[in-house]
Protein backbone atom coordinates (compact mmCIF):
# COMPACT_ATOMS: atom_id res chain seq x y z
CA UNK A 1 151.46 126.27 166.55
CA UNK A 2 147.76 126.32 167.05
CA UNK A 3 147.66 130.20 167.22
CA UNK A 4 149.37 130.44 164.34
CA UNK A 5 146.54 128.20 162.35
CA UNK A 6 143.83 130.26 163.95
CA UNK A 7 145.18 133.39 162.56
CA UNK A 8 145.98 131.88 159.54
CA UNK A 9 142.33 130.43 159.20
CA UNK A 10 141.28 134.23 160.73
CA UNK A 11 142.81 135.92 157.59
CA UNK A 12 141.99 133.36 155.17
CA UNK A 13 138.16 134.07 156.69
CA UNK A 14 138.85 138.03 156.55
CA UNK A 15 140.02 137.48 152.77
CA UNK A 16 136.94 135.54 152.10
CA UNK A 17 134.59 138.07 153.35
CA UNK A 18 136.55 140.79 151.85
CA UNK A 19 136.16 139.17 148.56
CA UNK A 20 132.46 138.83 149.01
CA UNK A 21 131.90 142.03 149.46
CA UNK A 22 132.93 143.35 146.11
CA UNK A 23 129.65 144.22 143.77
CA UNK A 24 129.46 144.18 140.23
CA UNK A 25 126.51 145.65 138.37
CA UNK A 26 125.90 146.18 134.47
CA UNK A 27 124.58 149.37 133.02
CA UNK A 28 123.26 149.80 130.20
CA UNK A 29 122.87 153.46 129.15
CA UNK A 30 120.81 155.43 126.19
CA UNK A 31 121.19 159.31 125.84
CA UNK A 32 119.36 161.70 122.89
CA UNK A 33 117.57 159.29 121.50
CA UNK A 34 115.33 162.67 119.81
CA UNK A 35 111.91 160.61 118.82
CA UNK A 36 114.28 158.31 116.37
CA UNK A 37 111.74 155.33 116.90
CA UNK A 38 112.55 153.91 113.35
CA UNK A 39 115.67 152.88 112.14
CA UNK A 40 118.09 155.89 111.10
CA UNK A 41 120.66 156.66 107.58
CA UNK A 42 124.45 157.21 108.78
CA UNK A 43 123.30 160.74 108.53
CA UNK A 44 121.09 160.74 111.44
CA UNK A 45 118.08 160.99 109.19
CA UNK A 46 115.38 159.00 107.78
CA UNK A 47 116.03 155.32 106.72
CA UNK A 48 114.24 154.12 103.48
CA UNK A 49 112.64 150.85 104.29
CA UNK A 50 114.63 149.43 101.32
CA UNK A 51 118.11 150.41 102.87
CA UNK A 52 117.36 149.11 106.15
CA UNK A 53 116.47 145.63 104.52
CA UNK A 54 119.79 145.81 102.42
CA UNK A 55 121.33 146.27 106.46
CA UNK A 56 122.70 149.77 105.82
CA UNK A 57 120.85 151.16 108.69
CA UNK A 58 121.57 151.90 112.34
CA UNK A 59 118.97 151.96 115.95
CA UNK A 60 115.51 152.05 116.14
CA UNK A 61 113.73 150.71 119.08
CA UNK A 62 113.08 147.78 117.50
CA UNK A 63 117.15 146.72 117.47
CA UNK A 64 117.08 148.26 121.41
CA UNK A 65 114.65 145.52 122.17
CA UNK A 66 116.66 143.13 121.01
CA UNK A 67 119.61 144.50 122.42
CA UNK A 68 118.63 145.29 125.70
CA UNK A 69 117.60 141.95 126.38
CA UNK A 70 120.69 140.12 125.37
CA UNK A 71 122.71 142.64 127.16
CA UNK A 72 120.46 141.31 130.46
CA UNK A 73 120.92 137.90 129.84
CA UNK A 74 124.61 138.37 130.22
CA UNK A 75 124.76 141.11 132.44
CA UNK A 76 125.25 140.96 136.31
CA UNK A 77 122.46 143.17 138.16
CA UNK A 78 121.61 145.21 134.96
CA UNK A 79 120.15 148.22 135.28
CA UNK A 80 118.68 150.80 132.33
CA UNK A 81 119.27 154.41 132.50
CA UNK A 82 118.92 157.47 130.23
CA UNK A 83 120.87 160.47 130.06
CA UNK A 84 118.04 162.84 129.15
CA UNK A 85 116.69 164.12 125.32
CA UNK A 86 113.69 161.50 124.79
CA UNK A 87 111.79 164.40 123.36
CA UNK A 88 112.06 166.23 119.69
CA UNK A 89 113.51 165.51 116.53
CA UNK A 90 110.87 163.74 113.99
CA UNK A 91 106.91 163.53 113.54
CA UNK A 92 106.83 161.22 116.14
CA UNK A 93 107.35 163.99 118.93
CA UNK A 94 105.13 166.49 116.81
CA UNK A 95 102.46 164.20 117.06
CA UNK A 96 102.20 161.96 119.85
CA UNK A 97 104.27 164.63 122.24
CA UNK A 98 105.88 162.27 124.55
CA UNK A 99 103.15 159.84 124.73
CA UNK A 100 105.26 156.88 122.29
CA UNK A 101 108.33 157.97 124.11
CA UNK A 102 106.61 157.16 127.44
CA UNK A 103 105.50 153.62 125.88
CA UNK A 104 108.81 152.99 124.47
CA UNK A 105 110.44 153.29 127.49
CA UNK A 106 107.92 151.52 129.41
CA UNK A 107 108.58 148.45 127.50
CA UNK A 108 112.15 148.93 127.54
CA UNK A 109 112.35 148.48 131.18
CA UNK A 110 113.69 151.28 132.01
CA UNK A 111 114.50 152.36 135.74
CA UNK A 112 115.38 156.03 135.90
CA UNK A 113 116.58 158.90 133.56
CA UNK A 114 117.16 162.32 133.47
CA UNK A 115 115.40 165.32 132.60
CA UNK A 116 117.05 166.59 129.22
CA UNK A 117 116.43 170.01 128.03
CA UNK A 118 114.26 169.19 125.17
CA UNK A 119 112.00 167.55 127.58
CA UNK A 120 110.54 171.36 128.32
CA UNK A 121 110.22 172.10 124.36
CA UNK A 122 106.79 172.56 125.26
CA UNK A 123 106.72 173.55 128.62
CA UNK A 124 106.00 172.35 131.83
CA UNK A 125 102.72 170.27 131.16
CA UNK A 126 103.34 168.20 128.11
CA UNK A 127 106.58 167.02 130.64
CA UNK A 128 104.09 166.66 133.31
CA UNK A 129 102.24 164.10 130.96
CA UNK A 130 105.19 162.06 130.02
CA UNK A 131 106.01 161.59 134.09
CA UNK A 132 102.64 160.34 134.80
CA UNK A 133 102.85 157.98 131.70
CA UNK A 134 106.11 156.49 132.85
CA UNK A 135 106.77 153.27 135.30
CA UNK A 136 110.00 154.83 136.41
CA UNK A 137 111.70 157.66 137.94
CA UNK A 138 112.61 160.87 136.60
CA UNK A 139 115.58 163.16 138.10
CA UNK A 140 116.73 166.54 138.13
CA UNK A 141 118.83 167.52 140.75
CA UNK A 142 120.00 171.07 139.97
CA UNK A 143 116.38 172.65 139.65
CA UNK A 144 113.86 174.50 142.06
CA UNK A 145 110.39 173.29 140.67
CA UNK A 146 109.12 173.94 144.00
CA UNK A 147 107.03 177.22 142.07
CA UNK A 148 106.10 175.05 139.26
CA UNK A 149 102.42 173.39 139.83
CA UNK A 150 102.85 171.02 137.46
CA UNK A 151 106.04 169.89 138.09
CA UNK A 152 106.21 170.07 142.12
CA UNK A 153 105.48 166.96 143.11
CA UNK A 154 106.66 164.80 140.07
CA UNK A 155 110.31 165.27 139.65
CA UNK A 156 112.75 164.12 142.38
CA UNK A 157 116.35 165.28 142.52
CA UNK A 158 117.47 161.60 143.41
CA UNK A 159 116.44 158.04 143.94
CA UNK A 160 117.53 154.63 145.10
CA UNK A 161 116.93 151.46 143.66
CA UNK A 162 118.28 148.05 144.71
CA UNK A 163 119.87 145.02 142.87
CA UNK A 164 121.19 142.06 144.87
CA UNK A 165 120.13 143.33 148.14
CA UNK A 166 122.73 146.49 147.36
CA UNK A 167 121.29 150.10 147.46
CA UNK A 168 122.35 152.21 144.58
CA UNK A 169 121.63 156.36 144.87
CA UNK A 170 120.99 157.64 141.20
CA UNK A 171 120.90 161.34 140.91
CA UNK A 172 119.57 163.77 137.90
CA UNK A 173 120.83 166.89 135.94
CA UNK A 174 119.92 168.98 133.65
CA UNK A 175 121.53 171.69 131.49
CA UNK A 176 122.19 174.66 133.65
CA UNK A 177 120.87 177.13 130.85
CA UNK A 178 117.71 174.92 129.98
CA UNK A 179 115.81 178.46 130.42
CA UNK A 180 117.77 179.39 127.21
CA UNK A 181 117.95 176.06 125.46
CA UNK A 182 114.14 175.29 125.99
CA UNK A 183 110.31 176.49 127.22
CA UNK A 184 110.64 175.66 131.30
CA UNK A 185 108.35 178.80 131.79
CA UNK A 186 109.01 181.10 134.83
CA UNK A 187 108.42 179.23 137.71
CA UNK A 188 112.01 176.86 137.33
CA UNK A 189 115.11 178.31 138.42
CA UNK A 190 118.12 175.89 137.31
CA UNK A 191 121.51 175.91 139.50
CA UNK A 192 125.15 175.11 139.25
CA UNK A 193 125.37 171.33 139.17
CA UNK A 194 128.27 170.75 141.30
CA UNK A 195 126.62 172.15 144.75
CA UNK A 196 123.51 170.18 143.69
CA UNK A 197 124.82 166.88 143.06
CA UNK A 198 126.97 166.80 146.31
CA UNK A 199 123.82 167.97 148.49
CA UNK A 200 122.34 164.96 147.32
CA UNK A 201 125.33 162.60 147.30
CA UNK A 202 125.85 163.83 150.84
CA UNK A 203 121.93 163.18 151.18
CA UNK A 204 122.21 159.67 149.84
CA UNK A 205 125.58 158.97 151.73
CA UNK A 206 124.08 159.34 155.14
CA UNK A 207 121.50 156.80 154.46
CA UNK A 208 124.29 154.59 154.15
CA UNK A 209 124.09 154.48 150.39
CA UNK A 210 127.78 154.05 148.67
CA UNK A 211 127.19 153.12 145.17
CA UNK A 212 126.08 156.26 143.27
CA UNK A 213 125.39 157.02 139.52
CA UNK A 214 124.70 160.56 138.26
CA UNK A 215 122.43 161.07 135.41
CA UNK A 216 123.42 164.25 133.59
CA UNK A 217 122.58 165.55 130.70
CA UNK A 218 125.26 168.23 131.06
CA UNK A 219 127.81 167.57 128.31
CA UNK A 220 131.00 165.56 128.22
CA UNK A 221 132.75 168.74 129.92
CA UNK A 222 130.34 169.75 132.66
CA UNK A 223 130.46 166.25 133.71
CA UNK A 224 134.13 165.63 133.86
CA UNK A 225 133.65 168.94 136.15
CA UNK A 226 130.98 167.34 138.02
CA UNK A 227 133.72 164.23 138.29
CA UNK A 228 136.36 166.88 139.88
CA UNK A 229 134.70 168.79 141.91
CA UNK A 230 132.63 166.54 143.81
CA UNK A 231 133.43 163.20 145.95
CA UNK A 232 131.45 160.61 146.28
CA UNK A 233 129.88 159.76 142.93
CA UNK A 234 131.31 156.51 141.02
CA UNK A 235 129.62 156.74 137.92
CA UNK A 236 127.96 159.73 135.58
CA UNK A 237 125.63 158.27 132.83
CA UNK A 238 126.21 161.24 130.28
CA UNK A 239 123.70 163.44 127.51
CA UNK A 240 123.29 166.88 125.79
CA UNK A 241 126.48 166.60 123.88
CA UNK A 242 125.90 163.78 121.88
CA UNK A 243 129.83 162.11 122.56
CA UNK A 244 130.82 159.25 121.41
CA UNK A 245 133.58 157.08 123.92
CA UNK A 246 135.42 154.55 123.42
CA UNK A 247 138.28 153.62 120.90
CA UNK A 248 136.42 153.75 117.30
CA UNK A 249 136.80 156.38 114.64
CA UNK A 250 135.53 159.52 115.88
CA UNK A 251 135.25 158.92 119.68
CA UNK A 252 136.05 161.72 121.59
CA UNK A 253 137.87 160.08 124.43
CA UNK A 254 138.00 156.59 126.28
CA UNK A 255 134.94 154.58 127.36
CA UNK A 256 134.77 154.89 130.50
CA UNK A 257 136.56 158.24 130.59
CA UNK A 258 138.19 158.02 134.52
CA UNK A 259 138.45 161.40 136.82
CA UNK A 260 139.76 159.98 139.76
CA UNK A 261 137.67 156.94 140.69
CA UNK A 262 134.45 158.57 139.20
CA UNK A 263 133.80 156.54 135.73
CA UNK A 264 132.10 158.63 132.81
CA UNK A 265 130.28 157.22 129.93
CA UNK A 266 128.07 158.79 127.04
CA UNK A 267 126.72 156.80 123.82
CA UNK A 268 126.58 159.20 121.01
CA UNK A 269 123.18 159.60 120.57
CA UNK A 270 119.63 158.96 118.44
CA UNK A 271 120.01 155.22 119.69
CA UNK A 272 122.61 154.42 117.79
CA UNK A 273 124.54 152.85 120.44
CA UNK A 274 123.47 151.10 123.74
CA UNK A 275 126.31 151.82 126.42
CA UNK A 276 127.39 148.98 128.26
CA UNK A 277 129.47 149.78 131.80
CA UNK A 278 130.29 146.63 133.88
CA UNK A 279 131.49 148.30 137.31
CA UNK A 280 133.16 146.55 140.48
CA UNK A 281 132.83 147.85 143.61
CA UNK A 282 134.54 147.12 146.84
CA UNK A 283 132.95 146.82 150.78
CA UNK A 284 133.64 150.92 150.65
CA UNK A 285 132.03 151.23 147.74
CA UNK A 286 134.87 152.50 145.94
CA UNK A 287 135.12 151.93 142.40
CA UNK A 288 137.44 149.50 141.73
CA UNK A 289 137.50 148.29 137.91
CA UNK A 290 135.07 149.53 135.42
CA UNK A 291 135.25 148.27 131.68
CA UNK A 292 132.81 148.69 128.52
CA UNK A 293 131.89 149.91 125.35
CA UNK A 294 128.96 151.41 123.27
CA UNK A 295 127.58 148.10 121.28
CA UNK A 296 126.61 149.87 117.73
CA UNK A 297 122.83 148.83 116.89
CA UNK A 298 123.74 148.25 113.32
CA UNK A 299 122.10 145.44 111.13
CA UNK A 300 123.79 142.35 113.12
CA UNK A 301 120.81 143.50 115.79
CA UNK A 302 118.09 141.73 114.91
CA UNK A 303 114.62 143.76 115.26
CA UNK A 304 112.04 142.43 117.62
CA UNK A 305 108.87 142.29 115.04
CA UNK A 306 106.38 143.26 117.46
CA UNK A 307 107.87 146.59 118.23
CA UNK A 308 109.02 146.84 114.55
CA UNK A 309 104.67 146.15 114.25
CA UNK A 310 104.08 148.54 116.86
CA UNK A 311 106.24 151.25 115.52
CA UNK A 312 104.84 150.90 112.01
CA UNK A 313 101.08 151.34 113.69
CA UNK A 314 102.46 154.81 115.07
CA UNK A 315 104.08 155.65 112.11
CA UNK A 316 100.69 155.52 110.11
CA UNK A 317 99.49 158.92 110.74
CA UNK A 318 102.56 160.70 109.97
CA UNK A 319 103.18 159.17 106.51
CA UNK A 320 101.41 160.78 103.92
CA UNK A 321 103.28 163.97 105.43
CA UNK A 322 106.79 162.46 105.69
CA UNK A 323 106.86 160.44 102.49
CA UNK A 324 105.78 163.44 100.12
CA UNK A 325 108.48 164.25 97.95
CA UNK A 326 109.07 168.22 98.46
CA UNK A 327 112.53 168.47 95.98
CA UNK A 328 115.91 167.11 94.67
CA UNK A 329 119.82 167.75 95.76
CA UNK A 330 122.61 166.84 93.48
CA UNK A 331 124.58 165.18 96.26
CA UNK A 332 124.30 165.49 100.47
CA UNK A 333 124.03 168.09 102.15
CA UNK A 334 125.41 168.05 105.39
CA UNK A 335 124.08 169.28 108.45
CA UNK A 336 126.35 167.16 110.65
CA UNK A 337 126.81 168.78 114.18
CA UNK A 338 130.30 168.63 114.21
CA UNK A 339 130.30 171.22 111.54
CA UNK A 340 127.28 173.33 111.76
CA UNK A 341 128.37 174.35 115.86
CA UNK A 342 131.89 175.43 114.54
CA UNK A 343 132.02 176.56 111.35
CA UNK A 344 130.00 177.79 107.80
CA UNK A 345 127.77 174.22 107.01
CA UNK A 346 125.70 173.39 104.13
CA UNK A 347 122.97 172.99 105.93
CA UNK A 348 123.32 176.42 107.47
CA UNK A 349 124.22 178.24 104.24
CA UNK A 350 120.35 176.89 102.53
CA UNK A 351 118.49 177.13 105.52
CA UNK A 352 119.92 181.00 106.37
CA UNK A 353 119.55 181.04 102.51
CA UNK A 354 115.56 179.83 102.36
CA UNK A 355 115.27 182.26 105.13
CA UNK A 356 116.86 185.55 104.29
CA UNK A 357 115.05 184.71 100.07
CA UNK A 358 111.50 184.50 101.77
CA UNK A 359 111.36 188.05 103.49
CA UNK A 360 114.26 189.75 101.41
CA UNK A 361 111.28 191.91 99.92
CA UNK A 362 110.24 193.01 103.64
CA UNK A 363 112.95 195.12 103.92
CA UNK A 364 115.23 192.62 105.50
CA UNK A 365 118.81 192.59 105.82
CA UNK A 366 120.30 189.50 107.16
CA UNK A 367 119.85 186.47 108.44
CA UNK A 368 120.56 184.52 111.88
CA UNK A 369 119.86 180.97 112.73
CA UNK A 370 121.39 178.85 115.65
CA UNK A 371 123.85 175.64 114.16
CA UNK A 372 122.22 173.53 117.59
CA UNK A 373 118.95 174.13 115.14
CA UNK A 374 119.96 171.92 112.40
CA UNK A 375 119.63 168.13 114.00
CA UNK A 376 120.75 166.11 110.55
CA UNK A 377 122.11 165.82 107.08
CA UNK A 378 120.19 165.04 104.09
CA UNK A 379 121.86 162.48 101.72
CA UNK A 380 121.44 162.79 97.84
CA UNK A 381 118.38 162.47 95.90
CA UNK A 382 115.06 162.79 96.06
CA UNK A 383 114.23 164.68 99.76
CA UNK A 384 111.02 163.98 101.40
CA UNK A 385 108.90 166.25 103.75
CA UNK A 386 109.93 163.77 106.28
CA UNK A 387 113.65 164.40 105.90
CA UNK A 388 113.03 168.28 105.93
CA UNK A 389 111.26 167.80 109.50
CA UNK A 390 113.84 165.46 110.42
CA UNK A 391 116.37 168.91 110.01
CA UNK A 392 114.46 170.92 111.29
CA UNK A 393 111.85 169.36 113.77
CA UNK A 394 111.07 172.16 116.36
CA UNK A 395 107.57 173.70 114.62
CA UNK A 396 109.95 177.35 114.71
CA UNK A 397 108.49 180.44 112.76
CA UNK A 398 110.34 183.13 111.13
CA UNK A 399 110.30 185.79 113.27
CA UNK A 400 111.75 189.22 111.73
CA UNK A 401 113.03 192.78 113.67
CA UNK A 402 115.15 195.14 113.36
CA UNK A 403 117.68 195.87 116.02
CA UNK A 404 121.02 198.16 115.43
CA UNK A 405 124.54 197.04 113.85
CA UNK A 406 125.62 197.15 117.42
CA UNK A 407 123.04 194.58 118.69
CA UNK A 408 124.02 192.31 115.55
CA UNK A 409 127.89 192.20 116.75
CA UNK A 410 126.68 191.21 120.30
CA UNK A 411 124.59 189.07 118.86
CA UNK A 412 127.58 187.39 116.53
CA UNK A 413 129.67 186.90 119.75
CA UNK A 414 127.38 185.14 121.69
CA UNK A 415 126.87 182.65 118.70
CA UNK A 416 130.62 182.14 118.68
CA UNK A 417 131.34 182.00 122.55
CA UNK A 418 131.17 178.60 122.64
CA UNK A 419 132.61 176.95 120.21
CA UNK A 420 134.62 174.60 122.14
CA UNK A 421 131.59 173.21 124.05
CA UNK A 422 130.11 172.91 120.80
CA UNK A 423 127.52 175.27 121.41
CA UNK A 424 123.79 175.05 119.46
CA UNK A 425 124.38 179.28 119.66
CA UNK A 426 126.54 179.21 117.04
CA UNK A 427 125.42 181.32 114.12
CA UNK A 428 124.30 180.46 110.58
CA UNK A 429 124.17 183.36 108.49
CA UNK A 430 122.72 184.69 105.17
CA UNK A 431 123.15 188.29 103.72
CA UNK A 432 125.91 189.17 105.88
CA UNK A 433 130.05 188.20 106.28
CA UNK A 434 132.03 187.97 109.51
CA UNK A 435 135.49 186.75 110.97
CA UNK A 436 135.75 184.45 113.79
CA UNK A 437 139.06 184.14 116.05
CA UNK A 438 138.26 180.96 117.79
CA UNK A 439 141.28 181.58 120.26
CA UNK A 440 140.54 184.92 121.49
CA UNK A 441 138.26 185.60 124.86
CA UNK A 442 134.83 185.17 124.36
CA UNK A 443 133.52 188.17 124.10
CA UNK A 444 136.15 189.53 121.82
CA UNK A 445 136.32 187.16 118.98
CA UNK A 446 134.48 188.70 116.12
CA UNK A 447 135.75 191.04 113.37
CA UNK A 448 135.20 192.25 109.63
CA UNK A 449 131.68 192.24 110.00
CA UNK A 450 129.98 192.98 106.48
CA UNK A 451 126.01 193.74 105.57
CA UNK A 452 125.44 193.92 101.71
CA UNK A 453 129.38 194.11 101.28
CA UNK A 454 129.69 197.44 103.23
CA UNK A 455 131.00 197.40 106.55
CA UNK A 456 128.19 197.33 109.67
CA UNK A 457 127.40 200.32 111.07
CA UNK A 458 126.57 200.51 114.99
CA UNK A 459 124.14 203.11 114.54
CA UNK A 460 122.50 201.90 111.52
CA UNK A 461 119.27 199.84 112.33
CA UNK A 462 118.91 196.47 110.06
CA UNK A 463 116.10 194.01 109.09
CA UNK A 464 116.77 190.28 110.85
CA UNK A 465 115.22 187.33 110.18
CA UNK A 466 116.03 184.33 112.43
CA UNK A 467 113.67 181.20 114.47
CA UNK A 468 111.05 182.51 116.96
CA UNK A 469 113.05 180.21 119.13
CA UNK A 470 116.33 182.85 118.87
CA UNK A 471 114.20 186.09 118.03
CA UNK A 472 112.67 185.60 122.24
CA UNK A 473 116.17 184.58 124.04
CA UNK A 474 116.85 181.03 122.96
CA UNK A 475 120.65 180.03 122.95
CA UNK A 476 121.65 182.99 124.93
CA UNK A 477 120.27 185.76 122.37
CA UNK A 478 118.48 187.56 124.99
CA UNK A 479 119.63 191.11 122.92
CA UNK A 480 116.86 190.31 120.69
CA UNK A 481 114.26 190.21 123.13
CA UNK A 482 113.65 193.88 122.99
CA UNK A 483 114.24 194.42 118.81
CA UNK A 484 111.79 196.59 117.24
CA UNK A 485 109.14 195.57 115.28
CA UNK A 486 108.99 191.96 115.96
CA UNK A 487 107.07 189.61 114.50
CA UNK A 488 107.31 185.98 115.63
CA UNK A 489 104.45 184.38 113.54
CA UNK A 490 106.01 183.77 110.44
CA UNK A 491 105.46 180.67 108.26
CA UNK A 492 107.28 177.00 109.57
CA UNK A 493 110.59 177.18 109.55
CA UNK A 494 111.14 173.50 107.43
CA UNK A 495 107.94 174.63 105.10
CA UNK A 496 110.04 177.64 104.41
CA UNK A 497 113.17 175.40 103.80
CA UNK A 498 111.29 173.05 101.17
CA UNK A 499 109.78 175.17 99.23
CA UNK A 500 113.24 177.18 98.80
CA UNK A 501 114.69 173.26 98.32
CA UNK A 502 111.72 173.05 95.75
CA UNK A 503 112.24 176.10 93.42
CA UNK A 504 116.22 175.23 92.98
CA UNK A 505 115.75 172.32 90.85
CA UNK A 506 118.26 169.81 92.22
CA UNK A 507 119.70 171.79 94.65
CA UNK A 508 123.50 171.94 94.99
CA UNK A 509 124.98 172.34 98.41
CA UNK A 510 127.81 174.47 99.16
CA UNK A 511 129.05 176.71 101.62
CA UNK A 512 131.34 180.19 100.81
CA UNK A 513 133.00 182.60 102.85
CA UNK A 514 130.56 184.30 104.72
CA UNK A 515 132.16 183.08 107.81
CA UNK A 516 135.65 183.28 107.94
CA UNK A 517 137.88 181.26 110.72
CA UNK A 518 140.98 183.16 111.78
């Protein structure tokens, strides 16, 4: 009878510890947040003061302060991580660089992010800046920066922090083609991701770390790869394809999205949403429940009125360029990413339009800009300078050449070879007709391709116009790097765009069939 109490008490005390031993943390996540310090229109863009008082606008760092400090009141062991993209998209990053983002973050509280692509917009040393400015970590796994002065000894492929007395690994990524997408210079070779997470998860492992979080800013598919491929990681804290999960209109797919025990999560982007994971662990460190949901940061956040202060201090530089009324559209165009990746867009058709109607008289042809180019709508009304920069935000020139109708057809299957990733390659064009088949190889999927309503010739050499950004190898168009007569120092992209917007009166959007899907 007694032994039978003893191991009664024994697995009663065995339960008890086992209980004890599960770990629950909180995180709260942020990805592509693009410089949108202010508050933001439900097209992404610029917020009139007036709207955002009448509560009809979303994010802002302002509502993240707010936000993020609820969220920790309520939380158990919070941490704050970012999945990459702190860098371009308004005045804010064309004039302060990453200097506000570094301060932003700073008083966010922050404890690690990711290196997005857009943080080498303008190369190695304006990152380098932005590291030494922050109070926290910055990862990238899947990169050899060993070459790279500036970068050498600031960027660490992992890191572990601690809550509760618990160790937790957190490991970085990056896009694989960030030499295409960005300005890393020559000294950074980027690798496959899967081989360079599970070096480090190994790494991590056999410092008896068991709770580990990958920050990628990979994409919603590389990381559900990432999620197969490797073992060992419990959590990837997502970026680069702006995804929204979870179970409102237009999410993509469940928040968290589960690969085995691995939990994924991604929060749209332009800090519209702060993710919120809540994840139990057991002794093993095995995932065992993990529940959530991207909180929208719509007017029912209150703004914390010193940032809002702050922010309106930055802001004060910028505004006589933003606020300058450039011209008028008769209703919005739309420049939504959803569309401008896949198919003809509005936006595309008058920025390939402004383009193509500035150097028509040079000789020129046709024109080719990327969709991943185009980062917003612009809703009806009177635009401002601001909104025009908010479009198109990267400082790109025209650059024209002339390559041969050959070199255009490669170049027209590139921008359509990724169309299911939702690829920033896809082309916007002006002067020029094509037909896509979405479902053929890659590789294979254009046809019908017209110049001036004849067919193209492969022989025949034609005048381009597209971004400096494409003209030297962005977004895989290396078969431009070698075009003849290039010239790269054209005028500003967006200055180009307004003064086109300008000389239309109220401009009317509308897209035709210059792009055909099969």
């Amino acid at each position: 009878m007694t032994l039978r109490l003893l191991s009664t008490a024994a697995v009663a005390a065995l339960a008890a510890t086992a209980a004890q031993a599960d770990y629950t943390m909180t995180i709260l996540h942020t990805n592509d947040f693009h410089a949108r310090f202010e508050p933001i229109s439900k097209y992404d863009s610029t917020c009139a003061a007036e709207d955002n008082e009448a509560g009809e606008c979303f994010g802002g760092t302002a509502r993240l302060v707010t936000a993020i400090e609820e969220a920790r009141g309520r939380a158990e062991n919070p941490v704050l991580l970012d999945g990459g993209d702190q860098f371009q998209g308004t005045l804010f990053y064309t004039y302060y660089k990453g200097e506000l983002a570094a301060e932003m973050m700073n008083k966010l509280g922050y404890d690690a992010m990711t290196v997005g692509n857009h943080e080498f917009d303008d190369g190695p040393e304006v990152l380098r800046g932005f590291v030494d400015a922050i109070d926290f970590p910055i990862l990238m796994s899947n990169a050899d920066i060993s070459e790279e002065p500036e970068l050498a000894d600031a960027i660490q492929k992992s890191t572990v922090i601690e809550r509760a007395g618990e160790k937790i690994g957190l490991i970085g990524l990056t896009p694989q083609d960030t030499d295409e997408l960005a300005s890393p210079g020559p000294n950074i070779t980027f690798t496959d991701p899967v081989p360079a997470v599970q070096a480090e998860v190994d790494r991590l492992t056999e410092e008896g770390v068991n709770k580990i979080v990958v920050l990628s800013h990979s994409g919603y598919g590389v990381d559900q790869r990432v999620a197969e491929e490797t073992t060992g990681v419990d959590v990837i804290v997502g970026g680069h394809t702006n995804t929204l999960l979870g179970d409102m209109e237009g999410a993509e797919g469940p928040y968290p999205t589960m690969v085995g025990d691995t939990a994924i999560v991604q929060a749209y982007a332009y800090g519209k949403f702060l993710g919120e994971l809540t994840v139990t662990f057991d002794d093993e460190g095995v995932v065992t429940e993990a529940t959530g949901a991207p909180i929208i940061m719509d007017a029912a956040v209150t703004e914390n009125e010193e940032t809002v202060a702050r922010i309106a201090e930055a802001a004060e530089p910028l505004d006589e360029i933003r606020n300058e009324v450039v011209a008028e559209t008769a209703s919005e165009i739309d420049g939504s990413r959803e569309t401008c990746r896949a198919e003809v867009c509005e936006m595309g058709v008058l920025v390939a339009d402004a383009m193509l109607d500035r150097v028509q008289d040079q000789g020129i042809d046709v024109a080719i800009t990327n969709g991943g180019g185009l980062r917003a709508s612009i809703d009806s009304g009177e635009v401002t300078m601001g909104e025009v920069l908010t479009v198109l935000p990267f400082q790109n020139t025209l650059s024209t050449f002339r390559v041969s109708g050959s070199v255009i057809v490669e170049a027209l299957e590139n921008g359509v070879s990724q169309i299911e990733e939702g690829g920033g390659r896809f082309p916007q064009v002006a002067g020029m007709s094509f037909a896509v088949n979405p479902s053929a190889e890659p590789g294979s999927r254009v046809s019908d391709v017209m110049i001036g309503g004849e067919p193209i010739e492969p022989d025949t050499l034609y005048g381009v116009v597209s971004n400096n950004y494409v003209r030297n190898g962005g977004d895989g168009y290396s078969m431009f790097i070698d075009a003849r007569d290039a010239y790269d120092y054209g005028p500003d992209l967006a200055d180009v765009t307004a003064e086109f917007l300008a000389d239309q009166g109220p401009y009317e959007p509308y897209t035709d069939d210059r792009i055909t899907m099969q």
